[in-house]
C-alpha atoms as a PDB file:
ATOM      1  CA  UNK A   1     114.871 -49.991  27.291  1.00  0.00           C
ATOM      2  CA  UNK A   2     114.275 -52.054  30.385  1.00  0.00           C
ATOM      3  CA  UNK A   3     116.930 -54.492  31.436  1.00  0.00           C
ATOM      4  CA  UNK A   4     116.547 -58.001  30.473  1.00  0.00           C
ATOM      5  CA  UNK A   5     118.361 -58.598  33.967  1.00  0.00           C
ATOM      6  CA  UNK A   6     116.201 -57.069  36.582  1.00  0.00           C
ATOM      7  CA  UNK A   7     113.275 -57.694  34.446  1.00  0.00           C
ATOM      8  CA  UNK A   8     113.826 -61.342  34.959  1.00  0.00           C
ATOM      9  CA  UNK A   9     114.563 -60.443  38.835  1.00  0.00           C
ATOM     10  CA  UNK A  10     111.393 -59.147  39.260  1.00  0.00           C
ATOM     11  CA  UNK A  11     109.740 -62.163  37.527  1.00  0.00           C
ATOM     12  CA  UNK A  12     111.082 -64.610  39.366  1.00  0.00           C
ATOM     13  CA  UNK A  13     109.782 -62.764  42.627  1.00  0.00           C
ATOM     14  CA  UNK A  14     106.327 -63.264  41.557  1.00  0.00           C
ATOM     15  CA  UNK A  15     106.558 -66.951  39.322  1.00  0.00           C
ATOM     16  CA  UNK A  16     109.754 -68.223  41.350  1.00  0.00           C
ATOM     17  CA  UNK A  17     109.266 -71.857  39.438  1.00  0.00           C
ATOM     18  CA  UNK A  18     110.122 -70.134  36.387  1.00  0.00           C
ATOM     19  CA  UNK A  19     113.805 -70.108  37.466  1.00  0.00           C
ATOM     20  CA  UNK A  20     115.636 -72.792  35.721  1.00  0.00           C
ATOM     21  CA  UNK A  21     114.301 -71.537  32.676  1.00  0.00           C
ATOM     22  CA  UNK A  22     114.458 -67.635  33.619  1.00  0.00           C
ATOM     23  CA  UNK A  23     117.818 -67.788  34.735  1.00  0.00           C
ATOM     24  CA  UNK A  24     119.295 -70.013  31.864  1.00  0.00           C
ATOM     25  CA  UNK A  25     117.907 -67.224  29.407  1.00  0.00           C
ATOM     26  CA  UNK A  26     119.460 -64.725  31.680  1.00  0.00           C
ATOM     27  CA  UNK A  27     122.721 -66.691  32.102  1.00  0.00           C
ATOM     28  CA  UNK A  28     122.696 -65.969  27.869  1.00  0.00           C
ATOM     29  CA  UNK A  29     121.964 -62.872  27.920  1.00  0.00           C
ATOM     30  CA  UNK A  30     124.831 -61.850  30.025  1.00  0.00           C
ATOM     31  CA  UNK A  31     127.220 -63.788  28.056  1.00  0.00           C
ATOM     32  CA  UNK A  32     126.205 -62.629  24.679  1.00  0.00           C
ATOM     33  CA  UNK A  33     124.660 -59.225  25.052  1.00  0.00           C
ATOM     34  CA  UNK A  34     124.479 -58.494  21.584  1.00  0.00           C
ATOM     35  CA  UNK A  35     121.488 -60.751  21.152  1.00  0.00           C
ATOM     36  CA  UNK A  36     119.325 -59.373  23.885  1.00  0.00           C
ATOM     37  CA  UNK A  37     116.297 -59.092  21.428  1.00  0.00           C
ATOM     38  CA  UNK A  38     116.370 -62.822  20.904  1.00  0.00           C
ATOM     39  CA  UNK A  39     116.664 -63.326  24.183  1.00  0.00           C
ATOM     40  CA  UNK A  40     113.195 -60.871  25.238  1.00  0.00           C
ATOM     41  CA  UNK A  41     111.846 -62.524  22.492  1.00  0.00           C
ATOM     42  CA  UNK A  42     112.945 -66.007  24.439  1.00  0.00           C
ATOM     43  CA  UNK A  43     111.710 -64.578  27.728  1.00  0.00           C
ATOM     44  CA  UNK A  44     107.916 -63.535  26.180  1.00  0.00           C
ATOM     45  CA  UNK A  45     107.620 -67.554  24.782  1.00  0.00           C
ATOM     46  CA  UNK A  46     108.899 -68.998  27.760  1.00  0.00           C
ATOM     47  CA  UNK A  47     106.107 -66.940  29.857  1.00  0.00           C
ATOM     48  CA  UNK A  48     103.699 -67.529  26.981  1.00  0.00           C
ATOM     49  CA  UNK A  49     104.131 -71.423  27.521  1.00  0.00           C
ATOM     50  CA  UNK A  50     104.453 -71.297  31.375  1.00  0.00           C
ATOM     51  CA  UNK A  51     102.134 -69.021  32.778  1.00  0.00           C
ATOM     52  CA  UNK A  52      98.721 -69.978  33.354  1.00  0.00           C
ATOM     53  CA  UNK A  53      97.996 -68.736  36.751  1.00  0.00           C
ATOM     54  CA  UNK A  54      95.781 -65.062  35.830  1.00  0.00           C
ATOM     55  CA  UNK A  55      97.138 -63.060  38.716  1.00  0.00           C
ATOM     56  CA  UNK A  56     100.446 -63.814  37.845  1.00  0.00           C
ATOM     57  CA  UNK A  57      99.578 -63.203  34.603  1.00  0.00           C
ATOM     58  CA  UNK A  58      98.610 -59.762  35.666  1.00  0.00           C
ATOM     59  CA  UNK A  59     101.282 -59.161  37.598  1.00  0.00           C
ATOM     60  CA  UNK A  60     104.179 -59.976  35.055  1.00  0.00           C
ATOM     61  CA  UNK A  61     102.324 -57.706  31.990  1.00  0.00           C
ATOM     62  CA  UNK A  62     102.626 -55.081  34.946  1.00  0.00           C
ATOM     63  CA  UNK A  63     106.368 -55.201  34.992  1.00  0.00           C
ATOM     64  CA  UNK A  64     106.872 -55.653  30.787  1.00  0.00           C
ATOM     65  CA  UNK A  65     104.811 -52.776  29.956  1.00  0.00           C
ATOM     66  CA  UNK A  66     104.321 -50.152  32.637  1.00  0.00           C
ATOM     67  CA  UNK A  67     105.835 -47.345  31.398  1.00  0.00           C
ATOM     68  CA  UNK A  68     108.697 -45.020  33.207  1.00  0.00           C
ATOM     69  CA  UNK A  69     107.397 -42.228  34.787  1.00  0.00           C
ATOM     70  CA  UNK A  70     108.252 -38.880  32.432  1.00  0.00           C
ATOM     71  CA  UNK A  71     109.949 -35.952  34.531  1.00  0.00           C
ATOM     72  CA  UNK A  72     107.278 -33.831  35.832  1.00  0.00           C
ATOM     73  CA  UNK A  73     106.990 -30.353  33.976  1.00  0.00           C
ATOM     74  CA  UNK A  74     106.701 -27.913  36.562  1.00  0.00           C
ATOM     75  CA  UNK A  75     106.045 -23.824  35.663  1.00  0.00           C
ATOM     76  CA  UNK A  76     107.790 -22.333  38.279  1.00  0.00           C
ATOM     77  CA  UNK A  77     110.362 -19.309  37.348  1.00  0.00           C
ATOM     78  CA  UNK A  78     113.865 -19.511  39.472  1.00  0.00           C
ATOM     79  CA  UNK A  79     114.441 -17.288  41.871  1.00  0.00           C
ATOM     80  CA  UNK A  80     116.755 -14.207  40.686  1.00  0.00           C
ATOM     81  CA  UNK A  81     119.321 -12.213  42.182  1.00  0.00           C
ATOM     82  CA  UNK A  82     117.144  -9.311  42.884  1.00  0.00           C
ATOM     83  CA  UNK A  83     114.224 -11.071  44.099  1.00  0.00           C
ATOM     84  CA  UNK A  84     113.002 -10.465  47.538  1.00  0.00           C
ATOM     85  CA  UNK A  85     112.329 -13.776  49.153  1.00  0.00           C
ATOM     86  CA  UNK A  86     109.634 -13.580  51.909  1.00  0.00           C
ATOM     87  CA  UNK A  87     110.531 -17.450  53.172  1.00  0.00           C
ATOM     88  CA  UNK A  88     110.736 -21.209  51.646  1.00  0.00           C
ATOM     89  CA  UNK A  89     107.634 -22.962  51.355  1.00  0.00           C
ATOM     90  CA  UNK A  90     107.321 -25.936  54.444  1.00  0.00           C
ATOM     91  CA  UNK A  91     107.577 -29.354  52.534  1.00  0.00           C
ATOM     92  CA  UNK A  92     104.032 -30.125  53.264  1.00  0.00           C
ATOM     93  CA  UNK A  93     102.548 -27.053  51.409  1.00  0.00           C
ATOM     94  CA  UNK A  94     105.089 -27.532  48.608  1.00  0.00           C
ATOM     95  CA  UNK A  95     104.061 -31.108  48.031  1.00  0.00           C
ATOM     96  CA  UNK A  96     100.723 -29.827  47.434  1.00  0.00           C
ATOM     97  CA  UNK A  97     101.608 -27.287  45.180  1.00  0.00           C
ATOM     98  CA  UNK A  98     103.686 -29.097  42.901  1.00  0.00           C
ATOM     99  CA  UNK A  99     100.786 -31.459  42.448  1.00  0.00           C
ATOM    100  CA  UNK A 100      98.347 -28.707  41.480  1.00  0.00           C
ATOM    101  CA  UNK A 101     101.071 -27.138  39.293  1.00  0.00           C
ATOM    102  CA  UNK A 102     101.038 -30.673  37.354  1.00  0.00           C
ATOM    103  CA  UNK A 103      97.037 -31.011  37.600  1.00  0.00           C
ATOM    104  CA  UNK A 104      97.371 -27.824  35.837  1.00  0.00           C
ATOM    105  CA  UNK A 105      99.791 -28.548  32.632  1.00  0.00           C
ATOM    106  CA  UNK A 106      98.084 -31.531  32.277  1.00  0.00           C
ATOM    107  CA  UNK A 107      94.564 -29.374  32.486  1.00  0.00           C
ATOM    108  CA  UNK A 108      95.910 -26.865  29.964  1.00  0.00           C
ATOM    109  CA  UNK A 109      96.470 -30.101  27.777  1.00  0.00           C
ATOM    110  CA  UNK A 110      93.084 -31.241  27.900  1.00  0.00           C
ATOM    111  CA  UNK A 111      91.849 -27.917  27.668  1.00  0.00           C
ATOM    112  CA  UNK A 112      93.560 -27.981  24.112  1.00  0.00           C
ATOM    113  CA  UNK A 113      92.722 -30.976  23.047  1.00  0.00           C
ATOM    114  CA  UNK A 114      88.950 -30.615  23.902  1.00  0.00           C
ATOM    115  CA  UNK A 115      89.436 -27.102  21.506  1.00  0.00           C
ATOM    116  CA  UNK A 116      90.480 -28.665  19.145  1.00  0.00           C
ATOM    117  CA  UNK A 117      88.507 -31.794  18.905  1.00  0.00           C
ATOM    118  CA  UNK A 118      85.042 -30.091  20.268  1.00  0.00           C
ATOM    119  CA  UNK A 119      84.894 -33.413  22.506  1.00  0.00           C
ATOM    120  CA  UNK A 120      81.331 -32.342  24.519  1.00  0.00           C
ATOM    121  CA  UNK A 121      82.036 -34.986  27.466  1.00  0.00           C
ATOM    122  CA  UNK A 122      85.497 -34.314  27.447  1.00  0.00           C
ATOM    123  CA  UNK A 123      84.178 -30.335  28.210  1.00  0.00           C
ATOM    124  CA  UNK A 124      82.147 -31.500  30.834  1.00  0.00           C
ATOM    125  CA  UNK A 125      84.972 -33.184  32.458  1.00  0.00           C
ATOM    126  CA  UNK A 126      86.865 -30.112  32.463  1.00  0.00           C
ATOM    127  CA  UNK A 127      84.435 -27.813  33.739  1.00  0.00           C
ATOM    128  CA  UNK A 128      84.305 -29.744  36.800  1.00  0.00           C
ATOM    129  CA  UNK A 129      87.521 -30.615  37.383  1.00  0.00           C
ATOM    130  CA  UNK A 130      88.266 -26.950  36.890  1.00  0.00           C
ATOM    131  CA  UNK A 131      85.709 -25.731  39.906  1.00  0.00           C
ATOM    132  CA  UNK A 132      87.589 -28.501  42.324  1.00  0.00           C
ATOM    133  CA  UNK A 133      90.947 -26.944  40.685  1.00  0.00           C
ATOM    134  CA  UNK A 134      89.772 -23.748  41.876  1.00  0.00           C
ATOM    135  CA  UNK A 135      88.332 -24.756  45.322  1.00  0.00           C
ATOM    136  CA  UNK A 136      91.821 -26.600  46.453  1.00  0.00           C
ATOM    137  CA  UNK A 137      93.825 -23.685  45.147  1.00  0.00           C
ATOM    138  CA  UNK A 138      92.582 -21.649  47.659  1.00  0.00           C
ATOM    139  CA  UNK A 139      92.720 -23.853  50.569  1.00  0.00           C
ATOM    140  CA  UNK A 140      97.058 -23.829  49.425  1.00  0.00           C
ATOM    141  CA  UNK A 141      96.765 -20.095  49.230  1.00  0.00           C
ATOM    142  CA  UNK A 142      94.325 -19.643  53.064  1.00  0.00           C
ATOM    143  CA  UNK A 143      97.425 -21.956  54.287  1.00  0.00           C
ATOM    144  CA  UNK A 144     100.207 -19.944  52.371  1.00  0.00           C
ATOM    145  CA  UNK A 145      98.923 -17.159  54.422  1.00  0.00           C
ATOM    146  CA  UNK A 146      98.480 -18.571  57.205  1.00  0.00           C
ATOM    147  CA  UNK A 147     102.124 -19.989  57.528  1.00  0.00           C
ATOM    148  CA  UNK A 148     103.621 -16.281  56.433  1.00  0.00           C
ATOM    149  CA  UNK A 149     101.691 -14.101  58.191  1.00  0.00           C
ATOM    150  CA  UNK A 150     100.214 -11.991  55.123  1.00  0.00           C
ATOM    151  CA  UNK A 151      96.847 -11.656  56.301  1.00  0.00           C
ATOM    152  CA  UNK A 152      97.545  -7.802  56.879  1.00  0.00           C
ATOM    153  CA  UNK A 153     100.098  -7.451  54.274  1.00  0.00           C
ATOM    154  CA  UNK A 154      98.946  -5.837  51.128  1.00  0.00           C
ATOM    155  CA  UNK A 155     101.527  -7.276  49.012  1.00  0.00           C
ATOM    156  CA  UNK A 156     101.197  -9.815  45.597  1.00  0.00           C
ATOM    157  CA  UNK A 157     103.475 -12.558  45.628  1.00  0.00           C
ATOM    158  CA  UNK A 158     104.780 -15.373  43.409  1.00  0.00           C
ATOM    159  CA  UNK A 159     106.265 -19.053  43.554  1.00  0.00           C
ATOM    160  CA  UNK A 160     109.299 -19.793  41.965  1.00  0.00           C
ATOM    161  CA  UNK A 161     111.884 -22.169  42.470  1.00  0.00           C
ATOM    162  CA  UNK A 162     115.439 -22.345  44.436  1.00  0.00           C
ATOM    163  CA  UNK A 163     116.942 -25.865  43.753  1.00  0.00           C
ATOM    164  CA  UNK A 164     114.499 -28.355  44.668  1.00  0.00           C
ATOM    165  CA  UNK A 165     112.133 -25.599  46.822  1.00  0.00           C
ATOM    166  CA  UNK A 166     109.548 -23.495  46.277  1.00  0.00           C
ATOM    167  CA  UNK A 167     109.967 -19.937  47.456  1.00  0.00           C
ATOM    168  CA  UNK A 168     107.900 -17.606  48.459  1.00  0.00           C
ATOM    169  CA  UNK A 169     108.652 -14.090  46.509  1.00  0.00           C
ATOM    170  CA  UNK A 170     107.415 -10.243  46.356  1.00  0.00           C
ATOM    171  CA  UNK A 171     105.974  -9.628  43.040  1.00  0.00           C
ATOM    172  CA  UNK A 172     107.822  -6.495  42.708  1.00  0.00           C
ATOM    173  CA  UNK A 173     105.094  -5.336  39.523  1.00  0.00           C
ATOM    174  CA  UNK A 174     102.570  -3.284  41.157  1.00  0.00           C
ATOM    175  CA  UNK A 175      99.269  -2.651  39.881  1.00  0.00           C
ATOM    176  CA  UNK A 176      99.206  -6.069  37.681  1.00  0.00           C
ATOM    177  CA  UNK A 177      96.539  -8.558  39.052  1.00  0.00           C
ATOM    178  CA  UNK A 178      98.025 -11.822  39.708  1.00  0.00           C
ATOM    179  CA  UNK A 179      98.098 -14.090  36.518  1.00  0.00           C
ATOM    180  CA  UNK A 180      95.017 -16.559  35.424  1.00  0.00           C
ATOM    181  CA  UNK A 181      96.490 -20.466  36.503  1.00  0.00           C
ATOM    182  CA  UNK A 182      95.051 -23.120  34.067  1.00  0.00           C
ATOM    183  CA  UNK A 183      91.170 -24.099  34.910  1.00  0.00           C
ATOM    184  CA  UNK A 184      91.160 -21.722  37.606  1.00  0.00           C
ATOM    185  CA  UNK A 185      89.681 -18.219  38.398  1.00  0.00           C
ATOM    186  CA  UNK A 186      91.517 -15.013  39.563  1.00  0.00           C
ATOM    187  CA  UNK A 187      93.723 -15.490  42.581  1.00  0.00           C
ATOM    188  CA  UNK A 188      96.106 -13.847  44.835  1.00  0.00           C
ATOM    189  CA  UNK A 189      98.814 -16.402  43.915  1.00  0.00           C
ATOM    190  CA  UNK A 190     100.388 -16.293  40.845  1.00  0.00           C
ATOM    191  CA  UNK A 191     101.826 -19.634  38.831  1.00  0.00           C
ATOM    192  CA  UNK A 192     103.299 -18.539  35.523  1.00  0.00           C
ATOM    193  CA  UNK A 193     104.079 -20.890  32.609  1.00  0.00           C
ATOM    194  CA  UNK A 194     106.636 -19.502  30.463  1.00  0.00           C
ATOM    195  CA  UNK A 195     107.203 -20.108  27.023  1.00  0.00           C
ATOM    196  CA  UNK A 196     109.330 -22.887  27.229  1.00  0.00           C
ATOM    197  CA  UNK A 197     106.906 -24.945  29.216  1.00  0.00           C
ATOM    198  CA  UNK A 198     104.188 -24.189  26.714  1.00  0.00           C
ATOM    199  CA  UNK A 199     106.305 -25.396  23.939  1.00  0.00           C
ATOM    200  CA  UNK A 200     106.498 -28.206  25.534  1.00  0.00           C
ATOM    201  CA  UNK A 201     103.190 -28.972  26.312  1.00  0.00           C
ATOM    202  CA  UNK A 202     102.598 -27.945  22.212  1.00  0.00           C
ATOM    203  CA  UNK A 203     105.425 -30.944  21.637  1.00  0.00           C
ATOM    204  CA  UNK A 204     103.855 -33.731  23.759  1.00  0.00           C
ATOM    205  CA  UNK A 205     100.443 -33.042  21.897  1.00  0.00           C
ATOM    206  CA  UNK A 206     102.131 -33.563  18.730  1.00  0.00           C
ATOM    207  CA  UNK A 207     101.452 -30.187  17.590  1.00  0.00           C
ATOM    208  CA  UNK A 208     103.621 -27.542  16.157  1.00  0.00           C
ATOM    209  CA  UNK A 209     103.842 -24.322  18.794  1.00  0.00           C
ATOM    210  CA  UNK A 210     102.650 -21.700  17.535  1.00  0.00           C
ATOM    211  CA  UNK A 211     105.305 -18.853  15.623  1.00  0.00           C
ATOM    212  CA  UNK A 212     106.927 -16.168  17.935  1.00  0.00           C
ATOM    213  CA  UNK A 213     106.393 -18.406  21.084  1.00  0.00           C
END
């Protein structure tokens, strides 16, 4: 839950002649904690009654019920004690790969959603986010090579994690093309999701995952 506290903080930034009233309801709330939800119930009337500006207005209902930001779920493997690291990925190139690596949970998501509910524009949507999925995943992969040289390296490599960086690794299974990413075609770079990712992708669409996964 937020805190009443900083809530009020923030307020007061935006409406600062709310302050006698604000900071007597905060004053109450710090001295008996135990009631705070009389007290946010205090704070919603007071802003109710005292509020007429609408930017303000807009502003305040930004800070009551914008929602904190889940941890991303990223589907990178850590790196193991026998893999062969060819170099860490510059902070620049990682950025961007983290964000596709999100754009693609959330695509697999959608992707089972739109299965399941046979949602036509919601297809659409997909297919073409998919192609511009596709297209920016190999721009990161032209760069990848680029940076590490592999141009005339006939090698398959992965990304997996060290900490908080991404590291460039030697697929060490030869003969396997690279695995499919979500929404996007076959590739020299490989992002896998393992099965504890896709459990919880099955979790946050309320669905039970599947048995054996």
């Amino acid at each position: 839950m937020k805190s009443l506290g900083r809530t009020i903080d923030r307020i007061l930034r935006i409406a600062p002649e709310l302050k006698p009233q604000l900071s007597m309801i905060k004053s109450k709330w710090k001295r008996w904690p135990q009631r705070t939800t009389d007290y946010w119930k205090e704070l919603a009337t007071t802003l109710s009654q005292n509020v007429a500006d609408e930017e303000e207005q807009e502003k305040i209902r930004e800070i009551l019920y914008n929602p904190r930001r889940a941890k991303p779920i990223y589907t990178f493997d850590e790196v193991g004690p026998n893999d062969k690291v060819l170099g860490t990925i510059p902070e620049y190139l990682a950025d961007r790969i983290k964000r596709h690596d999100l754009a693609s949970v959330h695509m697999a998501m959608q992707q089972t959603k739109a299965s399941l509910t046979k949602d036509p524009d919601l297809i659409v949507q997909l297919t073409r986010r998919s192609a511009k999925t596709e297209i920016a995943m190999k721009k990161i992969w032209l760069d990848l090579k680029d940076h590490f040289g592999l141009w005339d390296k006939n090698i398959k490599v992965t990304i997996k994690k060290q900490g908080s960086l991404l590291q460039l690794v030697i697929d060490e299974m030869t003969g396997i093309l690279p695995s499919k990413i979500p929404g996007v075609g076959d590739s020299d770079l490989m992002i896998k999701v393992d099965p504890d990712t896709l459990r919880g992708i099955f979790r946050m669409l309320g669905l039970d995952p599947p048995l054996g996964l």
